[in-house]
N, C-alpha and C. Protein backbone atom coordinates (compact mmCIF):
# COMPACT_ATOMS: atom_id res chain seq x y z
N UNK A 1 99.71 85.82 151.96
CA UNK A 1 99.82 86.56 153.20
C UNK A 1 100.07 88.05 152.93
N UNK A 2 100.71 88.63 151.66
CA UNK A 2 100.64 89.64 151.43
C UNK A 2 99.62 90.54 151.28
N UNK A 3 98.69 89.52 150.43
CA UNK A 3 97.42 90.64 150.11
C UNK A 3 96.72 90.45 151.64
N UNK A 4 96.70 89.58 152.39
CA UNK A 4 95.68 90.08 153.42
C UNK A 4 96.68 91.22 154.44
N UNK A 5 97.86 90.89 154.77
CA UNK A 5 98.34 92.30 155.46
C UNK A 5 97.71 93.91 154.84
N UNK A 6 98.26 93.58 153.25
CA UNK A 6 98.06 94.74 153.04
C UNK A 6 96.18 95.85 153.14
N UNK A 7 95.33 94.32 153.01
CA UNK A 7 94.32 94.75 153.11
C UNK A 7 93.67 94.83 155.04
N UNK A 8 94.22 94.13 155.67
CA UNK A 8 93.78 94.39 157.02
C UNK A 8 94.77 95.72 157.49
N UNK A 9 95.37 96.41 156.75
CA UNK A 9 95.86 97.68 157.18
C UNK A 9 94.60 98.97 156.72
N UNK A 10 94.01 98.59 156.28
CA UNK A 10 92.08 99.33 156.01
C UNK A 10 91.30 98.89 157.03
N UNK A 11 91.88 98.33 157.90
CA UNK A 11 91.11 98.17 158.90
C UNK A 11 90.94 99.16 160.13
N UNK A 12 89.86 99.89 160.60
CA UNK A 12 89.47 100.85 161.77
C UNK A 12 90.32 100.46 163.15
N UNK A 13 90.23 99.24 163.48
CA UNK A 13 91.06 99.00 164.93
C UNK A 13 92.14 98.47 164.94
N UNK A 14 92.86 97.69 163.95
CA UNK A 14 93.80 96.82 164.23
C UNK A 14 94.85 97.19 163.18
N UNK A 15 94.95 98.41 162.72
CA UNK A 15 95.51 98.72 161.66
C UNK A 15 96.87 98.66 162.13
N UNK A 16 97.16 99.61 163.14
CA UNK A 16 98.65 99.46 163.79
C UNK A 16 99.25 98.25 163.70
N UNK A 17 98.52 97.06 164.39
CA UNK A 17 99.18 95.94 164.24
C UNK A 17 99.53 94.92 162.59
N UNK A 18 98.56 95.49 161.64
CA UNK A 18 98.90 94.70 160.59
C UNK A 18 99.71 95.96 160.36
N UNK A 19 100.35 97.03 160.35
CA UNK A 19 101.42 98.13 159.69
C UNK A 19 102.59 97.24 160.23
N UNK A 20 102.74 96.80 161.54
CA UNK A 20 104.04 96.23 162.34
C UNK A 20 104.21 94.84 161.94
N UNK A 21 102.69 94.44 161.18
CA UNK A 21 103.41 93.08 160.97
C UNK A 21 103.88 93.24 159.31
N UNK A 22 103.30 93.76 158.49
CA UNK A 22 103.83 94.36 157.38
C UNK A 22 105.17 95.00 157.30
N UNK A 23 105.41 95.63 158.69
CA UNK A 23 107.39 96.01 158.79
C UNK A 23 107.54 95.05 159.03
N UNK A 24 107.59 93.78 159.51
CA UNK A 24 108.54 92.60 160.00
C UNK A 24 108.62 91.81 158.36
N UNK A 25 107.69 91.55 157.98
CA UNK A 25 107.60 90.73 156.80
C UNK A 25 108.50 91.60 155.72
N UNK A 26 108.32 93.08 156.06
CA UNK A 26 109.00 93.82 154.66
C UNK A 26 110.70 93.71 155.49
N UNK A 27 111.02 93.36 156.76
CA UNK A 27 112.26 93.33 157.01
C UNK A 27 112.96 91.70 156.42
N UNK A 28 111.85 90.67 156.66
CA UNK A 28 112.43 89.26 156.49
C UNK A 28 112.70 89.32 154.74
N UNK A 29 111.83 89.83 153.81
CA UNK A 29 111.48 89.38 152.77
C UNK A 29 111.20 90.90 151.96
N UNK A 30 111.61 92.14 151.29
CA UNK A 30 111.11 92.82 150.95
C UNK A 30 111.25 92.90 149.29
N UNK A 31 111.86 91.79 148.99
CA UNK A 31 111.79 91.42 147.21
C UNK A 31 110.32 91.52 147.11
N UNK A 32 109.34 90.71 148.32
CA UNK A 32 108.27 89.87 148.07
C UNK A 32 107.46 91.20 148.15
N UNK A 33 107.71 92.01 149.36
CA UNK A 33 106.78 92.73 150.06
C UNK A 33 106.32 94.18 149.37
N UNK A 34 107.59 94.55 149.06
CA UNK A 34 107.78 96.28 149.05
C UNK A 34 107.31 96.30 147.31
N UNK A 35 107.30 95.33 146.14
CA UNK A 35 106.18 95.81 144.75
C UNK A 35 105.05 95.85 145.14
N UNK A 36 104.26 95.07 145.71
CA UNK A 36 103.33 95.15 146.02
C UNK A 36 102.38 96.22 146.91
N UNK A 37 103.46 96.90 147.72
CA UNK A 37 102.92 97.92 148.35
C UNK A 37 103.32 99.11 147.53
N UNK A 38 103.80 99.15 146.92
CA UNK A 38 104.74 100.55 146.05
C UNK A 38 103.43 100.52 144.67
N UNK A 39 103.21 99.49 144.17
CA UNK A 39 101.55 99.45 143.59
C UNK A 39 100.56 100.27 144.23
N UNK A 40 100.19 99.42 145.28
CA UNK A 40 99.14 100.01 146.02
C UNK A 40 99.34 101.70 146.31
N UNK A 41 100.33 101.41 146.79
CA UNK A 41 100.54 103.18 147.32
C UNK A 41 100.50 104.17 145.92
N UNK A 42 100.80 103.98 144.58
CA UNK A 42 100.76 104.93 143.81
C UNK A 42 99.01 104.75 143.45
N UNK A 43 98.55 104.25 143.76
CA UNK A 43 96.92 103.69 142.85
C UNK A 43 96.54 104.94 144.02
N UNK A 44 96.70 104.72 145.82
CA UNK A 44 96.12 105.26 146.45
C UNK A 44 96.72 107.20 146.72
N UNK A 45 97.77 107.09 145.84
CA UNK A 45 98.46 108.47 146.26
C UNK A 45 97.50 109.28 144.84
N UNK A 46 96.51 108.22 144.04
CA UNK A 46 96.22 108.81 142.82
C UNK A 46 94.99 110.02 143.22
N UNK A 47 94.75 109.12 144.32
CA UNK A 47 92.80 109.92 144.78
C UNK A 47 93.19 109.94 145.89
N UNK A 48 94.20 111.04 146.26
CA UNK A 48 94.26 111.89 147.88
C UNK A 48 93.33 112.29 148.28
N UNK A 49 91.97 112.16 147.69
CA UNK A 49 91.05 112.75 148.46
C UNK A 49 90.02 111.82 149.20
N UNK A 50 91.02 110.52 149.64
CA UNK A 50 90.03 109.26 149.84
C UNK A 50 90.69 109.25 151.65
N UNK A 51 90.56 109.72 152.06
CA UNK A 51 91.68 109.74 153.17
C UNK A 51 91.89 108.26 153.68
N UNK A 52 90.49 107.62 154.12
CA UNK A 52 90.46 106.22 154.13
C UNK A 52 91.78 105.05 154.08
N UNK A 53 92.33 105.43 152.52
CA UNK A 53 93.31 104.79 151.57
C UNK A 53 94.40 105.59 151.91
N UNK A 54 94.19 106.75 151.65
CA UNK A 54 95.74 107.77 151.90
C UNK A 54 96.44 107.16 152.94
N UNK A 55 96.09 107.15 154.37
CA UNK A 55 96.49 107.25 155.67
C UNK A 55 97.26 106.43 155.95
N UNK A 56 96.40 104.92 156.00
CA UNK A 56 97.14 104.16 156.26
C UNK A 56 98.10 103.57 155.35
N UNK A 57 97.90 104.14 153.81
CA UNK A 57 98.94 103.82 153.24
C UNK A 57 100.49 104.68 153.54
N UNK A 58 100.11 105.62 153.35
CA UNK A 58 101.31 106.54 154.10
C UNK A 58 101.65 105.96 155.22
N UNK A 59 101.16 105.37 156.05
CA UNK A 59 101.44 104.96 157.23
C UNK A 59 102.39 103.65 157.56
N UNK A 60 102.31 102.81 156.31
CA UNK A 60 102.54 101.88 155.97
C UNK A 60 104.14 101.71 155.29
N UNK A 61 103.53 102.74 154.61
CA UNK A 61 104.74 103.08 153.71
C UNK A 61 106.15 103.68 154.47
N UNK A 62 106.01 104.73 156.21
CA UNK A 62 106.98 105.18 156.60
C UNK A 62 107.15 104.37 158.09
N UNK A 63 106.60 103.50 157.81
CA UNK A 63 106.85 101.82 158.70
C UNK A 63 108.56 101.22 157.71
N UNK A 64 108.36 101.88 156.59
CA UNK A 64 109.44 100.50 155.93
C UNK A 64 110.66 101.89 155.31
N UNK A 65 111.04 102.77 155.70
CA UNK A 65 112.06 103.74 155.26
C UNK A 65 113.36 102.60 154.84
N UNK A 66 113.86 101.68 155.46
CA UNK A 66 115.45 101.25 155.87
C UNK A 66 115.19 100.63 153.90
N UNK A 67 113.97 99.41 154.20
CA UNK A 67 114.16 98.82 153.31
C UNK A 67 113.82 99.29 151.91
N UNK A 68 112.90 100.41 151.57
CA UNK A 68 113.11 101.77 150.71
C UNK A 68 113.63 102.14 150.00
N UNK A 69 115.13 102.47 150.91
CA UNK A 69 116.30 103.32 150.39
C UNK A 69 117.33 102.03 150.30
N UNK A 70 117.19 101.12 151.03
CA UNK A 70 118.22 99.84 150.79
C UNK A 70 118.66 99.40 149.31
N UNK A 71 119.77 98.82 149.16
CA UNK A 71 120.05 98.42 147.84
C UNK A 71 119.60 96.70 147.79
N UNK A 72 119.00 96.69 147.06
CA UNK A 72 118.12 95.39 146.87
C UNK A 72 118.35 95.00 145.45
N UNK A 73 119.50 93.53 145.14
CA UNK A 73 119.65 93.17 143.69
C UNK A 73 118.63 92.81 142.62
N UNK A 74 117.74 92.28 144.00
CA UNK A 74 116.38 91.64 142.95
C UNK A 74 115.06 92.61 142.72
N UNK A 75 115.01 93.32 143.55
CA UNK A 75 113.96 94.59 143.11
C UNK A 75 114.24 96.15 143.75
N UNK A 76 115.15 96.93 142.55
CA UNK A 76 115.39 98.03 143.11
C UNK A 76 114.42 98.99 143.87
N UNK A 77 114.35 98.88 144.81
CA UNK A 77 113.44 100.09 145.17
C UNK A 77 113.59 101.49 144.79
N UNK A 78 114.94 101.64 145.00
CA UNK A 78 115.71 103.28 145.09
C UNK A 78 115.14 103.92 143.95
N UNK A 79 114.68 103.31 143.26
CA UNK A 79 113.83 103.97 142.00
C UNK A 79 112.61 104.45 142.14
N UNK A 80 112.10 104.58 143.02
CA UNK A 80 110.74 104.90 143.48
C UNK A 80 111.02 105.80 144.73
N UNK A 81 111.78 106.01 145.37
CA UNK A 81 112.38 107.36 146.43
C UNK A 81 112.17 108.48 146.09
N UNK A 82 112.42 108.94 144.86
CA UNK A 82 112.15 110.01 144.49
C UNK A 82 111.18 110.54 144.11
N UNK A 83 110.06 110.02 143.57
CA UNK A 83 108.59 109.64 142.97
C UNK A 83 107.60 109.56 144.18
N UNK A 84 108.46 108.99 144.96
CA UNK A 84 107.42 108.62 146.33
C UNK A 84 107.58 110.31 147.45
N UNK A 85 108.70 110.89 147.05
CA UNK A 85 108.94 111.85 147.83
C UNK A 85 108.57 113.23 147.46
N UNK A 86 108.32 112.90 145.96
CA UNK A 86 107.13 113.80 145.52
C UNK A 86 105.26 113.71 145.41
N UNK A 87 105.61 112.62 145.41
CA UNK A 87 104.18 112.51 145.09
C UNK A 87 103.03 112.74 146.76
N UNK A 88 104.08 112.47 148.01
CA UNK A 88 103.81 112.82 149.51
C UNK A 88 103.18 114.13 149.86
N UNK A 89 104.12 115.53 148.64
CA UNK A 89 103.97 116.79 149.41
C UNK A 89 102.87 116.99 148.96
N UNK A 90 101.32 116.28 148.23
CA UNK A 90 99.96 117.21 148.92
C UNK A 90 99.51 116.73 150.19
N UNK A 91 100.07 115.86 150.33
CA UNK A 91 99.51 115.53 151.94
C UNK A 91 99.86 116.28 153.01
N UNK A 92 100.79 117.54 153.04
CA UNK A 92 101.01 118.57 153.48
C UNK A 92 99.81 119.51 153.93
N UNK A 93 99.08 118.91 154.62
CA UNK A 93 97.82 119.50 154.78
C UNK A 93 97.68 120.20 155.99
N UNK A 94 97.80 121.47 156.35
CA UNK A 94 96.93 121.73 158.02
C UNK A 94 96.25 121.59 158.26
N UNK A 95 94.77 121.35 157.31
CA UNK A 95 93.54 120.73 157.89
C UNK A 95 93.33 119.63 158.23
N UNK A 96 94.37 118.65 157.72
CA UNK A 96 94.02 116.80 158.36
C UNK A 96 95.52 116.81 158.89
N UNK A 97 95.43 116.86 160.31
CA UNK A 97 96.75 116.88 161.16
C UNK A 97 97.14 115.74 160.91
N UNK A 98 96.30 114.30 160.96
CA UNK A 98 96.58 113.06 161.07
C UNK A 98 97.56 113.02 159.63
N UNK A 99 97.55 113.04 158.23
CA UNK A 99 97.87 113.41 157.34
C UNK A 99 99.47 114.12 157.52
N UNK A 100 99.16 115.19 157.79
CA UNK A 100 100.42 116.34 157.88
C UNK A 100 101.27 115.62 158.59
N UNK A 101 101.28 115.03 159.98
CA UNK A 101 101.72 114.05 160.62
C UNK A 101 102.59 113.03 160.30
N UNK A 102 101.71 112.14 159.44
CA UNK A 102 102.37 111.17 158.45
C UNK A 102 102.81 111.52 157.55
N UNK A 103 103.10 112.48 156.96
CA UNK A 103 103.70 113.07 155.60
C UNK A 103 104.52 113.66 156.35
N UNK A 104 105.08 114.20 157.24
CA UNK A 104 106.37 114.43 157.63
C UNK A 104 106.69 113.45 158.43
N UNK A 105 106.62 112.46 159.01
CA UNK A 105 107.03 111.46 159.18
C UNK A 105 107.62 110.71 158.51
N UNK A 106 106.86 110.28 157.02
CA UNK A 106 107.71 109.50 156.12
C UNK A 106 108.98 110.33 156.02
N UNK A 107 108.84 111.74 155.60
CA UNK A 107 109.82 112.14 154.88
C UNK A 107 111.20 112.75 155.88
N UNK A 108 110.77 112.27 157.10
CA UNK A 108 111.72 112.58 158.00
C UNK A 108 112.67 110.79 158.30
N UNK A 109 111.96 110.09 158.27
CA UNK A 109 112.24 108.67 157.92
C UNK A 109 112.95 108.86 156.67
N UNK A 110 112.73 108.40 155.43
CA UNK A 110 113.45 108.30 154.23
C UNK A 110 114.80 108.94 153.97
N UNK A 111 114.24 110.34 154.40
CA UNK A 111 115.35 111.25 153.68
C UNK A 111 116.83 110.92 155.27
N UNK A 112 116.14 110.52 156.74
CA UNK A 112 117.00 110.30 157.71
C UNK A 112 118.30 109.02 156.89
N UNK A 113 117.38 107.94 156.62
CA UNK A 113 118.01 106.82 155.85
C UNK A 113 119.19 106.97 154.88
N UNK A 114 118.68 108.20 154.00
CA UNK A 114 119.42 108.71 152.51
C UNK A 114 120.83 108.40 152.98
């Protein structure tokens, strides 16, 4: 069930709803949820110039701030906060609002959490 959330979030119409069901699952379960997307998201933060991949991964990614920054015994996340909060600022873009948008979003999320 993981890999198809994460891949019906590439989807044109229904993306919103697999991002919300991807926060519920990363709230019940995020041992399971949050490697798997923290993968994906560095593969897709590699080729920012795919917007496609960027978007909704960013998008995805500031769906789940709580569980993020949470202390988790079985898979630290907090180790990737910082990495993830750099690797965000080229998406700092004025030309793709949608982008700029979500990149201060996450980081208004995360760093709110800190």
């Amino acid at each position: 069930i993981r890999e198809i959330t994460l891949t019906a979030i590439f989807s044109k119409t229904h993306f919103n709803d697999a991002i919300k069901a991807f926060q519920y699952l990363c709230f019940l379960r995020s041992d399971l949820m949050l490697p798997l997307l923290i993968d994906k998201i560095y593969n897709s933060f590699e080729t920012i110039v795919e917007p496609h991949r960027y978007t909704p991964m960013l998008a995805c990614l500031a769906s789940v701030p709580r569980e993020l920054v949470s202390l988790n015994s079985i898979y630290p996340s907090q180790k990737h906060v910082l990495q993830l909060l750099i690797s965000v600022l080229p998406g700092i873009d004025i030309n793709d609002l949608n982008k700029f948008i979500l990149t201060f979003q996450f980081l208004t999320n995360v760093l709110s959490h800190i």
